[in-house]
C-alpha atoms as a PDB file:
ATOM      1  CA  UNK A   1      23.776  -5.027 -72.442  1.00  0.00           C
ATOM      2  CA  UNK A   2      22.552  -4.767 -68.726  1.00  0.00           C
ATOM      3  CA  UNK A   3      21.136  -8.382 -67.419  1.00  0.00           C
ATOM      4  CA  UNK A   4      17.175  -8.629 -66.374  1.00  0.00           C
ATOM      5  CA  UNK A   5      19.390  -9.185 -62.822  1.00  0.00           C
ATOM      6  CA  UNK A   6      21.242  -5.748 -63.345  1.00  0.00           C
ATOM      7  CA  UNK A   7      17.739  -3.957 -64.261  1.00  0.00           C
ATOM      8  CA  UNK A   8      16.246  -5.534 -61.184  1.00  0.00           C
ATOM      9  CA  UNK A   9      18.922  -3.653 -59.484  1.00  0.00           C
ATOM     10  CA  UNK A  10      18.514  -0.680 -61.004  1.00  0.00           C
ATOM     11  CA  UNK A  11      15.113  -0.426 -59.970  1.00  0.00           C
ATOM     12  CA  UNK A  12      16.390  -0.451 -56.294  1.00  0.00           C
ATOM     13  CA  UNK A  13      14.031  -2.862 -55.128  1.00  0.00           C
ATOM     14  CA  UNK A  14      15.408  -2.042 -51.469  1.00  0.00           C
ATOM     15  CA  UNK A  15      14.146   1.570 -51.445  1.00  0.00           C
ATOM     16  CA  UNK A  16      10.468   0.663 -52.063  1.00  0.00           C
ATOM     17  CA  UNK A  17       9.136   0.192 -48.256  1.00  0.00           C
ATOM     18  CA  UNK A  18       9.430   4.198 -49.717  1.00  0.00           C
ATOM     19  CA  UNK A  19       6.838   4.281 -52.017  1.00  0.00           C
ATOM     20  CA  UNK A  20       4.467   1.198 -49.346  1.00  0.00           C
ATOM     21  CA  UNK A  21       4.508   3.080 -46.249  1.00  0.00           C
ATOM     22  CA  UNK A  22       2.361   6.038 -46.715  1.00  0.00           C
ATOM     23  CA  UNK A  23      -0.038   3.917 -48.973  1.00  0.00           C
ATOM     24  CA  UNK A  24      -0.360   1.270 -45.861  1.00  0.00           C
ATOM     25  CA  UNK A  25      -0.879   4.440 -43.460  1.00  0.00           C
ATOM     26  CA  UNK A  26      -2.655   6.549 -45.501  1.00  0.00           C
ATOM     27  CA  UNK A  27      -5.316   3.586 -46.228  1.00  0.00           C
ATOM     28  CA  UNK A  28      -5.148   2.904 -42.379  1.00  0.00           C
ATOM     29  CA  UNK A  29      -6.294   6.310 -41.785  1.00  0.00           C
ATOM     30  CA  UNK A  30      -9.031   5.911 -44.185  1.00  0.00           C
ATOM     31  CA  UNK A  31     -10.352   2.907 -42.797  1.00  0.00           C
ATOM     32  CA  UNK A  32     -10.151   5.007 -38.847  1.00  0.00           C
ATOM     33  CA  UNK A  33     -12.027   7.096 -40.913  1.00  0.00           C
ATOM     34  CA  UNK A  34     -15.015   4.857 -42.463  1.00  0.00           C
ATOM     35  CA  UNK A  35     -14.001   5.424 -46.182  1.00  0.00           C
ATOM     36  CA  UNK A  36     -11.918   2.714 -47.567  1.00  0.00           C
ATOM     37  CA  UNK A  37     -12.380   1.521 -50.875  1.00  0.00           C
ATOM     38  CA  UNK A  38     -10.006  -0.977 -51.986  1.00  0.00           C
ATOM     39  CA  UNK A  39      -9.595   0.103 -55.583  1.00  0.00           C
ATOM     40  CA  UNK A  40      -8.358   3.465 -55.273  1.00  0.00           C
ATOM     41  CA  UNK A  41      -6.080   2.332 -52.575  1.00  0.00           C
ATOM     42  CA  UNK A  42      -4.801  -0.233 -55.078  1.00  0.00           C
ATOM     43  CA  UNK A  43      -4.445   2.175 -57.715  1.00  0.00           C
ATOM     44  CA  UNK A  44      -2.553   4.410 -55.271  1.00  0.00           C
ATOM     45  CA  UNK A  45      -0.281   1.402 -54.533  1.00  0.00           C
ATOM     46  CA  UNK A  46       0.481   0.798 -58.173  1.00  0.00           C
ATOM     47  CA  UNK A  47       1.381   4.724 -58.576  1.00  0.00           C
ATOM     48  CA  UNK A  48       3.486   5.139 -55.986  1.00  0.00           C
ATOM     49  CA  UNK A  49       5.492   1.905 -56.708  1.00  0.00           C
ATOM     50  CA  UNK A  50       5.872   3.229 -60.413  1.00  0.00           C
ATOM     51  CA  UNK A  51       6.947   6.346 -59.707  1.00  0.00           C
ATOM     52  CA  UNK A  52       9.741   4.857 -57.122  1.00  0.00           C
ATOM     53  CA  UNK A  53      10.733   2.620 -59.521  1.00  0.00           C
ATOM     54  CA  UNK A  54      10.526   5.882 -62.559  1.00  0.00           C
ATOM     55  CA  UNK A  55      12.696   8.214 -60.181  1.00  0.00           C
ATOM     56  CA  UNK A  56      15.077   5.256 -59.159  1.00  0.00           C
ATOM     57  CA  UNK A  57      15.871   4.654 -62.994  1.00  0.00           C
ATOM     58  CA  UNK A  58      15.785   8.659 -63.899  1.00  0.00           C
ATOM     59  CA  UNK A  59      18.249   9.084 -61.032  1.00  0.00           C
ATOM     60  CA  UNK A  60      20.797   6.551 -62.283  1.00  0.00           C
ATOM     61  CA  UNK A  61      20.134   8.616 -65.435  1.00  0.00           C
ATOM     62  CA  UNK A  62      20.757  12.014 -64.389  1.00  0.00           C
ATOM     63  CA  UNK A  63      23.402  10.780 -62.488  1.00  0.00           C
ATOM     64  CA  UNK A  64      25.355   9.000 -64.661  1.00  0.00           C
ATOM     65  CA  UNK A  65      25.169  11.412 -67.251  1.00  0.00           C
ATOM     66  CA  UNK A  66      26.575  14.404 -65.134  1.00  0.00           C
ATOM     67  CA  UNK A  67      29.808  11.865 -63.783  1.00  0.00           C
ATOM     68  CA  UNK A  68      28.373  11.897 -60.325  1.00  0.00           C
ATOM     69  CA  UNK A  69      28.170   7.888 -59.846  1.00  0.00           C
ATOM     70  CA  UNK A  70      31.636   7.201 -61.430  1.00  0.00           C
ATOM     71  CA  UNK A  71      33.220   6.240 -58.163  1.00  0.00           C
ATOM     72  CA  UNK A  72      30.455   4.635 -56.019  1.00  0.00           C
ATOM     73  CA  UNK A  73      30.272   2.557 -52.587  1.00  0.00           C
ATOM     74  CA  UNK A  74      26.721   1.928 -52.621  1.00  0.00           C
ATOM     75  CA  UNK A  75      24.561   0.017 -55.185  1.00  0.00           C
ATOM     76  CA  UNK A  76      25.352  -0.628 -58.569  1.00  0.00           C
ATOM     77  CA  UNK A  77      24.165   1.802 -60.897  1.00  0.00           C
ATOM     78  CA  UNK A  78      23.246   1.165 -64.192  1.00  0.00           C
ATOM     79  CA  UNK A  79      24.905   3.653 -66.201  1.00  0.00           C
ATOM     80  CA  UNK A  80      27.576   4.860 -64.221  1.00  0.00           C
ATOM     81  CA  UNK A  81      29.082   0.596 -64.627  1.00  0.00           C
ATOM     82  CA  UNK A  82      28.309   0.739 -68.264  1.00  0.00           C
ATOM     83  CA  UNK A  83      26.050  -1.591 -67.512  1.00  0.00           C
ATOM     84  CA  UNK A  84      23.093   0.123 -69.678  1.00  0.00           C
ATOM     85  CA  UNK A  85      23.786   2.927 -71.733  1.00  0.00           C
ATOM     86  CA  UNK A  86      21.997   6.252 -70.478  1.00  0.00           C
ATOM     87  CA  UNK A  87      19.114   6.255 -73.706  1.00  0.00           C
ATOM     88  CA  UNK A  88      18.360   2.394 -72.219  1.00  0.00           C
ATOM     89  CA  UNK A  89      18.108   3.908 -68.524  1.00  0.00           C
ATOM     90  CA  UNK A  90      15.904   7.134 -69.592  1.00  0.00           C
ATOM     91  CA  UNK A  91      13.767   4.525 -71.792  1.00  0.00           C
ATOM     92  CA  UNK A  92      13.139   2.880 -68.566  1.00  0.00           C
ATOM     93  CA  UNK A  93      12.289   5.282 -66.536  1.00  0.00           C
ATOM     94  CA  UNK A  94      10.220   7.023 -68.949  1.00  0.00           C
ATOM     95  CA  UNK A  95       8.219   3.700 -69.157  1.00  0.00           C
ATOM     96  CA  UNK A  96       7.445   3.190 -65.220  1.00  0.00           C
ATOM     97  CA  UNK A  97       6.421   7.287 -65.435  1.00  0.00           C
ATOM     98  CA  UNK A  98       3.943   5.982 -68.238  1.00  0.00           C
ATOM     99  CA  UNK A  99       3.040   3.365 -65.890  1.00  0.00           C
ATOM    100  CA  UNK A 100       2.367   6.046 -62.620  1.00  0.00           C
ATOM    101  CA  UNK A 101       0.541   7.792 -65.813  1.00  0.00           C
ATOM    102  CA  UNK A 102      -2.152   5.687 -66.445  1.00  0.00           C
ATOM    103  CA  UNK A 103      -2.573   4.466 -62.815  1.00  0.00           C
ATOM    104  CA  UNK A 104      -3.032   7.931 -62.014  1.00  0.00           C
ATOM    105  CA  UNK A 105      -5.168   8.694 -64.816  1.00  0.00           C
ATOM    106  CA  UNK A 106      -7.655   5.508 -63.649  1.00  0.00           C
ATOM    107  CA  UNK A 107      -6.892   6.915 -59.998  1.00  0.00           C
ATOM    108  CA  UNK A 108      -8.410  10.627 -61.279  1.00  0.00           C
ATOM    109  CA  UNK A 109     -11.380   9.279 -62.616  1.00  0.00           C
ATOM    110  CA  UNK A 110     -12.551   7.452 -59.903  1.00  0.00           C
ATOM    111  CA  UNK A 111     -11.994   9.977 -57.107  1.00  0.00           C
ATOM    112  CA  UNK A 112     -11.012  13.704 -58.381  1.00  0.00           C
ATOM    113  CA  UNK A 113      -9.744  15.221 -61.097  1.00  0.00           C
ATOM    114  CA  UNK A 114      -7.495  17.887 -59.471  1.00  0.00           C
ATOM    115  CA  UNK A 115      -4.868  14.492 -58.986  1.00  0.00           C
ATOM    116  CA  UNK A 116      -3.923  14.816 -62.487  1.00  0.00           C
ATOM    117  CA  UNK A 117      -2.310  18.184 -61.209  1.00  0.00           C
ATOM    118  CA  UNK A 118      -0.538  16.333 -57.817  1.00  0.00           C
ATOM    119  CA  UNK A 119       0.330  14.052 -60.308  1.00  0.00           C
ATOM    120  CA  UNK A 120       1.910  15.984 -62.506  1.00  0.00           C
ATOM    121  CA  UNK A 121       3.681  18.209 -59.782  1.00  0.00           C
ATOM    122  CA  UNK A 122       4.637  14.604 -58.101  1.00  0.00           C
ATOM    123  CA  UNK A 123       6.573  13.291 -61.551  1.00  0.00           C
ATOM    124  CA  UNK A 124       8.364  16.350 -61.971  1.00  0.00           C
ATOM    125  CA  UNK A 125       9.544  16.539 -58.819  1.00  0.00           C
ATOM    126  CA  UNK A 126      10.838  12.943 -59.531  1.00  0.00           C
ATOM    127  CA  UNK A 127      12.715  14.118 -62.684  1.00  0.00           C
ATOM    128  CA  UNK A 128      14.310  17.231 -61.073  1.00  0.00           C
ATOM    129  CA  UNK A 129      15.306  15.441 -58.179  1.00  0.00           C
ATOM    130  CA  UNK A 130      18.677  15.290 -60.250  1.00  0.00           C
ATOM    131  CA  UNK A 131      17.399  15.596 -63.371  1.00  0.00           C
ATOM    132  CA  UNK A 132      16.967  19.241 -65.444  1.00  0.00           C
ATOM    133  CA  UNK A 133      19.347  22.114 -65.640  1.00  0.00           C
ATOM    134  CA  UNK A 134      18.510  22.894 -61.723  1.00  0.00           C
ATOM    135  CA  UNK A 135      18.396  19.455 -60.120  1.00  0.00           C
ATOM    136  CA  UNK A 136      16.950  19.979 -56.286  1.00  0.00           C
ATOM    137  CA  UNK A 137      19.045  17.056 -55.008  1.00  0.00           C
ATOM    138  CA  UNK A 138      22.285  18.893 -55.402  1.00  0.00           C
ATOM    139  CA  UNK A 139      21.032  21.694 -53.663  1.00  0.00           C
ATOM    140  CA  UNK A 140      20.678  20.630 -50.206  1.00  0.00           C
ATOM    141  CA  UNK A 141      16.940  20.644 -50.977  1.00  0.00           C
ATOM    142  CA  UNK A 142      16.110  16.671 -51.206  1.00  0.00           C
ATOM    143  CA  UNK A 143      15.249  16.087 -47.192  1.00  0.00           C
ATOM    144  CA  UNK A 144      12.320  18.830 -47.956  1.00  0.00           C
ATOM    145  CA  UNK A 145      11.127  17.761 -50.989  1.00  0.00           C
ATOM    146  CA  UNK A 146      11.291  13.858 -50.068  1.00  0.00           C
ATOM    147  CA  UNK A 147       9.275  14.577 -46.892  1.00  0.00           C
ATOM    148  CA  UNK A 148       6.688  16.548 -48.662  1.00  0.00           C
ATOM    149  CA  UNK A 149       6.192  14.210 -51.112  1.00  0.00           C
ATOM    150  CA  UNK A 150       6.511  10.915 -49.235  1.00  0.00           C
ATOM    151  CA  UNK A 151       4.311  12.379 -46.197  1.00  0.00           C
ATOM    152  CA  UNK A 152       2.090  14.704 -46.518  1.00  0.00           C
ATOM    153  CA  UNK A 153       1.582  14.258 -50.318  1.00  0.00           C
ATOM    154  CA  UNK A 154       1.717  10.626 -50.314  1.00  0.00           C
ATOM    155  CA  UNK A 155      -0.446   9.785 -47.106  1.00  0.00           C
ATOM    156  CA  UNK A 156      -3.105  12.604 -47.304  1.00  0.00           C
ATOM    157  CA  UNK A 157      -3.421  11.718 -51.034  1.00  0.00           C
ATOM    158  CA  UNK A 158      -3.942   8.005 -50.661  1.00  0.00           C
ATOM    159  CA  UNK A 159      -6.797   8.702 -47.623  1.00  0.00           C
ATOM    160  CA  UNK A 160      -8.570  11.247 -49.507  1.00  0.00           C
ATOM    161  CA  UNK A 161      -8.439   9.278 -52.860  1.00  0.00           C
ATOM    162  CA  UNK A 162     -10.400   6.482 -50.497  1.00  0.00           C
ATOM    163  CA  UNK A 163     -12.638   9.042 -48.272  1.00  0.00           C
ATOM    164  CA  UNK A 164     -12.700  12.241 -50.960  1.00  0.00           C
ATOM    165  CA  UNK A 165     -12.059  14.224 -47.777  1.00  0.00           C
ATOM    166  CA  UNK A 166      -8.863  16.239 -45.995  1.00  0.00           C
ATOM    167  CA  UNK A 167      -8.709  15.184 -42.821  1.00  0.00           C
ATOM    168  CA  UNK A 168      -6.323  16.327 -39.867  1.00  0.00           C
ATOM    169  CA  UNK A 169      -5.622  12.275 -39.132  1.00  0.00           C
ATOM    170  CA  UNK A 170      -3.986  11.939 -41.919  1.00  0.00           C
ATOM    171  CA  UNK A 171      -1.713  15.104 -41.686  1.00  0.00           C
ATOM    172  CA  UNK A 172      -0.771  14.278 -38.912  1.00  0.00           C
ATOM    173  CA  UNK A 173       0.129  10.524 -39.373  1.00  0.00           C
ATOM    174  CA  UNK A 174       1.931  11.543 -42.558  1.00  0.00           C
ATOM    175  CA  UNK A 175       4.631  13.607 -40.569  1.00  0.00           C
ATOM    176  CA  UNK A 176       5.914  10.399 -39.182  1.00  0.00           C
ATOM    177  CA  UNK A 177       6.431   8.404 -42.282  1.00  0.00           C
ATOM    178  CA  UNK A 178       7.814  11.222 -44.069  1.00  0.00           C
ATOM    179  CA  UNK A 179      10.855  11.704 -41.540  1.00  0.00           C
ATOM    180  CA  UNK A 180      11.436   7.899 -41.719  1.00  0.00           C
ATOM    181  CA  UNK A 181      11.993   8.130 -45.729  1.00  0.00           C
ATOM    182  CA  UNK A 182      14.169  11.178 -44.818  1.00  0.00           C
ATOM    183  CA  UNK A 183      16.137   9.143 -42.880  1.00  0.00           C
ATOM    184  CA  UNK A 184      16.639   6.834 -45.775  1.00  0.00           C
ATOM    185  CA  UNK A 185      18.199   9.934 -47.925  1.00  0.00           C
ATOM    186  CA  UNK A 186      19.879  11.223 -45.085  1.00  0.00           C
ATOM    187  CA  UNK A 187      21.599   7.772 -44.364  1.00  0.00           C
ATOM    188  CA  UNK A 188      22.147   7.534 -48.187  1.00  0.00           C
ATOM    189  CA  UNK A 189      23.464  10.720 -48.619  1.00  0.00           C
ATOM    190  CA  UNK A 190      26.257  10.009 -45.423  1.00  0.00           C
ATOM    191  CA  UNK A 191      27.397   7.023 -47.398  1.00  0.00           C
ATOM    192  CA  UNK A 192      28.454   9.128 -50.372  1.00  0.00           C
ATOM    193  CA  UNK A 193      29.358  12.169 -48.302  1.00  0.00           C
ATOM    194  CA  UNK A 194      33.033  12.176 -49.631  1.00  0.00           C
ATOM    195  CA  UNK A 195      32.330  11.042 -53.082  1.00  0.00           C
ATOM    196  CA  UNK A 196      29.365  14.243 -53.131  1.00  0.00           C
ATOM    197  CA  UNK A 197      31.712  16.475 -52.534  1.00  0.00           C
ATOM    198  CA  UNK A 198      34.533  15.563 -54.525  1.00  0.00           C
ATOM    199  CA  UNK A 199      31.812  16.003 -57.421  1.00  0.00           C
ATOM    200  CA  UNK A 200      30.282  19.234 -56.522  1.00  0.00           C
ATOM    201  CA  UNK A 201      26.612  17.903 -55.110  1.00  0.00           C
ATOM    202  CA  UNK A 202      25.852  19.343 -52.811  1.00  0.00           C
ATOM    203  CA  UNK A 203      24.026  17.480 -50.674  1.00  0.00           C
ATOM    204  CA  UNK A 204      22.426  18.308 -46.910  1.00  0.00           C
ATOM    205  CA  UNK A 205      25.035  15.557 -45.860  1.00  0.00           C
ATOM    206  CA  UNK A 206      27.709  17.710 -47.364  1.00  0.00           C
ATOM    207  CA  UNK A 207      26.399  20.929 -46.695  1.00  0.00           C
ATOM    208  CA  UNK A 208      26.336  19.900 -42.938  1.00  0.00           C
ATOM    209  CA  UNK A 209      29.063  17.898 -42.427  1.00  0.00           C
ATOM    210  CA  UNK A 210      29.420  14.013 -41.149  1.00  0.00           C
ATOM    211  CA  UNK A 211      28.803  14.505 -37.454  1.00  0.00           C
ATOM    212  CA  UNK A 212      26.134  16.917 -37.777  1.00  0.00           C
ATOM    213  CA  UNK A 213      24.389  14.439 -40.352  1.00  0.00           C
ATOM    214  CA  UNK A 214      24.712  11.695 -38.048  1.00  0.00           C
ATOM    215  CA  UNK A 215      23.151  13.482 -35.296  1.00  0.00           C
ATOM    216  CA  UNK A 216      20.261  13.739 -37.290  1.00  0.00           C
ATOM    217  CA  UNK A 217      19.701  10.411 -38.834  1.00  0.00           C
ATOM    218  CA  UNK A 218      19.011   9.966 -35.103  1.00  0.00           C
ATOM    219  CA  UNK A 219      17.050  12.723 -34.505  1.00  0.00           C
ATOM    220  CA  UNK A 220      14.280  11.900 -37.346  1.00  0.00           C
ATOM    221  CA  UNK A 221      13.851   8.355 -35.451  1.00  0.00           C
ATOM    222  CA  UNK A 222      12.971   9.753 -32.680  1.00  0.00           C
ATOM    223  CA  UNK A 223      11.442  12.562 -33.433  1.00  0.00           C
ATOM    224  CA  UNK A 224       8.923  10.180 -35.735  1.00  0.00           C
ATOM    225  CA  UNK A 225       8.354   8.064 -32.682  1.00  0.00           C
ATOM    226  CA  UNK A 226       7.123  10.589 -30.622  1.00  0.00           C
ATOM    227  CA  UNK A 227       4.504  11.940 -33.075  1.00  0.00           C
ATOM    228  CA  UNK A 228       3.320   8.212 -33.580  1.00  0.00           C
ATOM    229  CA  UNK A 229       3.273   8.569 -29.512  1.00  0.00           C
ATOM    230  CA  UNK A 230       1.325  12.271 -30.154  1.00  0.00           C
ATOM    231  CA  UNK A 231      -1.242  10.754 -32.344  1.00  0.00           C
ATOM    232  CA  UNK A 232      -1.822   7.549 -29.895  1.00  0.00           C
ATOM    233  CA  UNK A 233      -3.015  10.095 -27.340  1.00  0.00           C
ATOM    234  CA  UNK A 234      -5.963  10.446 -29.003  1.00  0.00           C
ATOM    235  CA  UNK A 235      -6.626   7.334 -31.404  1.00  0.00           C
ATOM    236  CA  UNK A 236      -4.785   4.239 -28.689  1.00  0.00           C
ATOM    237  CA  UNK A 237      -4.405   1.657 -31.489  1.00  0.00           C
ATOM    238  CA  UNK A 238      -2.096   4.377 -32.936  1.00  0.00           C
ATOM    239  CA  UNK A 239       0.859   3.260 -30.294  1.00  0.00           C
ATOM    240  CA  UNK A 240       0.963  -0.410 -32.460  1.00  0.00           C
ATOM    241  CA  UNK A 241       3.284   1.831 -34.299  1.00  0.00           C
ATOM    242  CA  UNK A 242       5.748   2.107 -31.664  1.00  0.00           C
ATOM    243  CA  UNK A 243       5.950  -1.746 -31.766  1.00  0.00           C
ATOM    244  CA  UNK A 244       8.609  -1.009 -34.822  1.00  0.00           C
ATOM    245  CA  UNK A 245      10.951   1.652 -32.330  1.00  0.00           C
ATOM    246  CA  UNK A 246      13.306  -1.026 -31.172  1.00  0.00           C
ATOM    247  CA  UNK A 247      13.959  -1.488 -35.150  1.00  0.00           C
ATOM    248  CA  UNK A 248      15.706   1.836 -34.911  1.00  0.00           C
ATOM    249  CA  UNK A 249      18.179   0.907 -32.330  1.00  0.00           C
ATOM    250  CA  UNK A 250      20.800  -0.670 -34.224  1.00  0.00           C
ATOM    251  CA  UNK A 251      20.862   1.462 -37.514  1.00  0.00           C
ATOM    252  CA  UNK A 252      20.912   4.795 -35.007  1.00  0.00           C
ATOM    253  CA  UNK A 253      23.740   2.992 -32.444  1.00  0.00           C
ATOM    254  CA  UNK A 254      25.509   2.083 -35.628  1.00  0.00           C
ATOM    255  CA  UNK A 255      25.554   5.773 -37.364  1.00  0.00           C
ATOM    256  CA  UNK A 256      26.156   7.211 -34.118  1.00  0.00           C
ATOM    257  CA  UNK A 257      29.103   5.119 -33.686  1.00  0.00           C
ATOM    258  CA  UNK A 258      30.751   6.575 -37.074  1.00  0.00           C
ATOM    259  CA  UNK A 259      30.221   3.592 -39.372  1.00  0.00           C
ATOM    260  CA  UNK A 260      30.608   4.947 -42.917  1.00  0.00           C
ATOM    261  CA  UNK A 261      31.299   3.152 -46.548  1.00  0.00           C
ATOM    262  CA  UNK A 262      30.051   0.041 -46.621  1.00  0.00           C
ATOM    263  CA  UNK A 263      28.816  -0.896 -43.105  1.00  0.00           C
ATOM    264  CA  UNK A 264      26.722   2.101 -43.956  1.00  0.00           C
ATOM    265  CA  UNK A 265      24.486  -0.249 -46.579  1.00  0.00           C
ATOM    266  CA  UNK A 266      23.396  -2.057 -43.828  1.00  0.00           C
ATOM    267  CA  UNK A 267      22.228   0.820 -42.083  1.00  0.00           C
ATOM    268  CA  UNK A 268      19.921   2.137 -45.359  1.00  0.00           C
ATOM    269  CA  UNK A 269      18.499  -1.469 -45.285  1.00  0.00           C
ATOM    270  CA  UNK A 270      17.287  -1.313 -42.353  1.00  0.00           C
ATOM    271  CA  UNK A 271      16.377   2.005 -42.061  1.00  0.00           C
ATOM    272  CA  UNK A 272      13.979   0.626 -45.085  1.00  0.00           C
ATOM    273  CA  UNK A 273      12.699  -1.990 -42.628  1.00  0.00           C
ATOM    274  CA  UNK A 274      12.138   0.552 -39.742  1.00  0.00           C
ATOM    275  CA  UNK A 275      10.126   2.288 -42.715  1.00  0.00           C
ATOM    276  CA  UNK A 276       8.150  -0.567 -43.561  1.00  0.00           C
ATOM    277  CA  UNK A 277       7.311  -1.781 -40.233  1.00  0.00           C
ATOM    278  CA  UNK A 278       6.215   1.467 -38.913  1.00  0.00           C
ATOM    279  CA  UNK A 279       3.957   1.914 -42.482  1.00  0.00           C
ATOM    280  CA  UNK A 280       2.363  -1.493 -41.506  1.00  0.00           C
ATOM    281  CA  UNK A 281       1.846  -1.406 -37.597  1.00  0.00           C
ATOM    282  CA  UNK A 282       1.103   2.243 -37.448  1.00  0.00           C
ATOM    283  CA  UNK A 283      -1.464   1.472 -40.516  1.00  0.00           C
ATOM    284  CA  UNK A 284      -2.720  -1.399 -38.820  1.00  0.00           C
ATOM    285  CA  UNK A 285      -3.332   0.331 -35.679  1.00  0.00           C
ATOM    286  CA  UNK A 286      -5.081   3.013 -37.377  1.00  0.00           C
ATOM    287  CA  UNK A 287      -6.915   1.001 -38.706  1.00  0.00           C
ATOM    288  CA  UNK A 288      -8.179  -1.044 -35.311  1.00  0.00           C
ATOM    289  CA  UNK A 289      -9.055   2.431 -34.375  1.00  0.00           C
END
């Protein structure tokens, strides 16, 4: 029987500056754009921390189930200790899904509808991920799918559930965030390179090899810095965002430099932080605007 301290773990506490960032920028843009309303932006909050915590749990699941965490550097998981048996894990996740449920639901009623559809399209692309007979995530397909649905999805959704509008601010401030969650996979996904392929996952990482995968850990830092630079052209406060580049330095040095195992948990950490920082500053400055 897994501890409360093992389930804590499971959750993956660490990866959800994930599911904060585009909530804190998407809100920012709604305030830059006169329509924030703190409940829906609460709501949105509460969703996208459930369905981190849902797709953390129903990865451990899917995982551990197919043999693919049975030799691990990274965090503990769950079922691949024998911490948990796999029924506990899927309970769990299916419970924070029910959670991201009825937040959505509440979310729906108050702004529109049509985001019991996103929603539905979101928690299914949470349970494919490496769940299902045709999991995305060992097809070289999770950068895409994590930047859709951490950027554009995630940031446009939270400003229009505030402003019931579409707006091209929020596009274009979600491209940013979504490449610094990429960067989280990507770094992830370089830690278990060997271990991916040994199993059969194939993963970008694996797909493109370690030095190519390094090279663009890299490149998503500073290609997210520049839009945040793009969008400060025309909205100044934008550029607060920029405040969190220097974050980047050491996690891109250390990647560059051909860390890999366990120096390369350090990296995802703060590769989290760069996430979080940027969510708050860049949110704050849009929000000054």
């Amino acid at each position: 029987m897994a501890t409360p301290a093992q389930w804590l773990a499971g959750a993956r506490p660490r990866t959800l500056p994930a599911a904060l960032a585009p909530v804190l920028v998407g809100t920012g843009a709604a305030v830059a754009l006169d329509g924030f309303r703190p409940g829906p932006a609460l709501l949105a909050l509460l969703v996208a921390l459930a369905l981190q915590v849902a797709v953390n749990y129903a990865n451990d699941y899917s995982d551990g189930t197919r043999g693919t965490d049975a030799d691990r550097v990274g965090p503990m998981r769950l079922v691949g200790s024998g911490a948990a048996t796999p029924r506990q894990v899927l309970v769990a996740a299916l419970l924070s899904f029910g959670v991201a449920g009825l937040a959505g639901l509440a979310l729906a009623a108050v702004s529109s509808w049509w985001l019991v559809a996103v929603g539905a399209v979101c928690m299914a692309a949470a349970w494919t991920y490496t769940g299902g007979p045709l999991p995305y995530g060992y097809r070289a397909l999770g950068e895409v799918f994590v930047f859709v649905f951490f950027g554009p999805v995630a940031v446009v959704g939270t400003t229009f559930v505030q402003t019931r509008t579409v707006e091209g601010l929020a596009f274009a401030v979600s491209v940013p965030i979504g490449l610094l969650i990429v960067a989280i996979l990507v770094v992830n996904n370089l830690r278990d390179l060997a271990g991916d392929a040994e199993v059969g996952k194939r993963t970008l990482a694996v797909l493109l090899g370690d030095r190519a995968t390094r090279l663009l850990f890299a490149a998503l830092f500073g290609t997210a810095f520049a839009v945040v630079a793009a969008v400060g052209l025309e909205r100044p406060w934008a550029l607060l965002g920029l405040a969190a580049a220097p974050l980047a330095l050491p996690p891109a040095r250390t990647v560059l430099a051909g860390a890999r195992g366990p120096a390369l948990i350090a990296v995802l950490q703060a590769t989290g932080l760069v996430t979080l920082a940027t969510g708050v500053l860049l949110g704050a400055g849009l929000a000054l605007s």
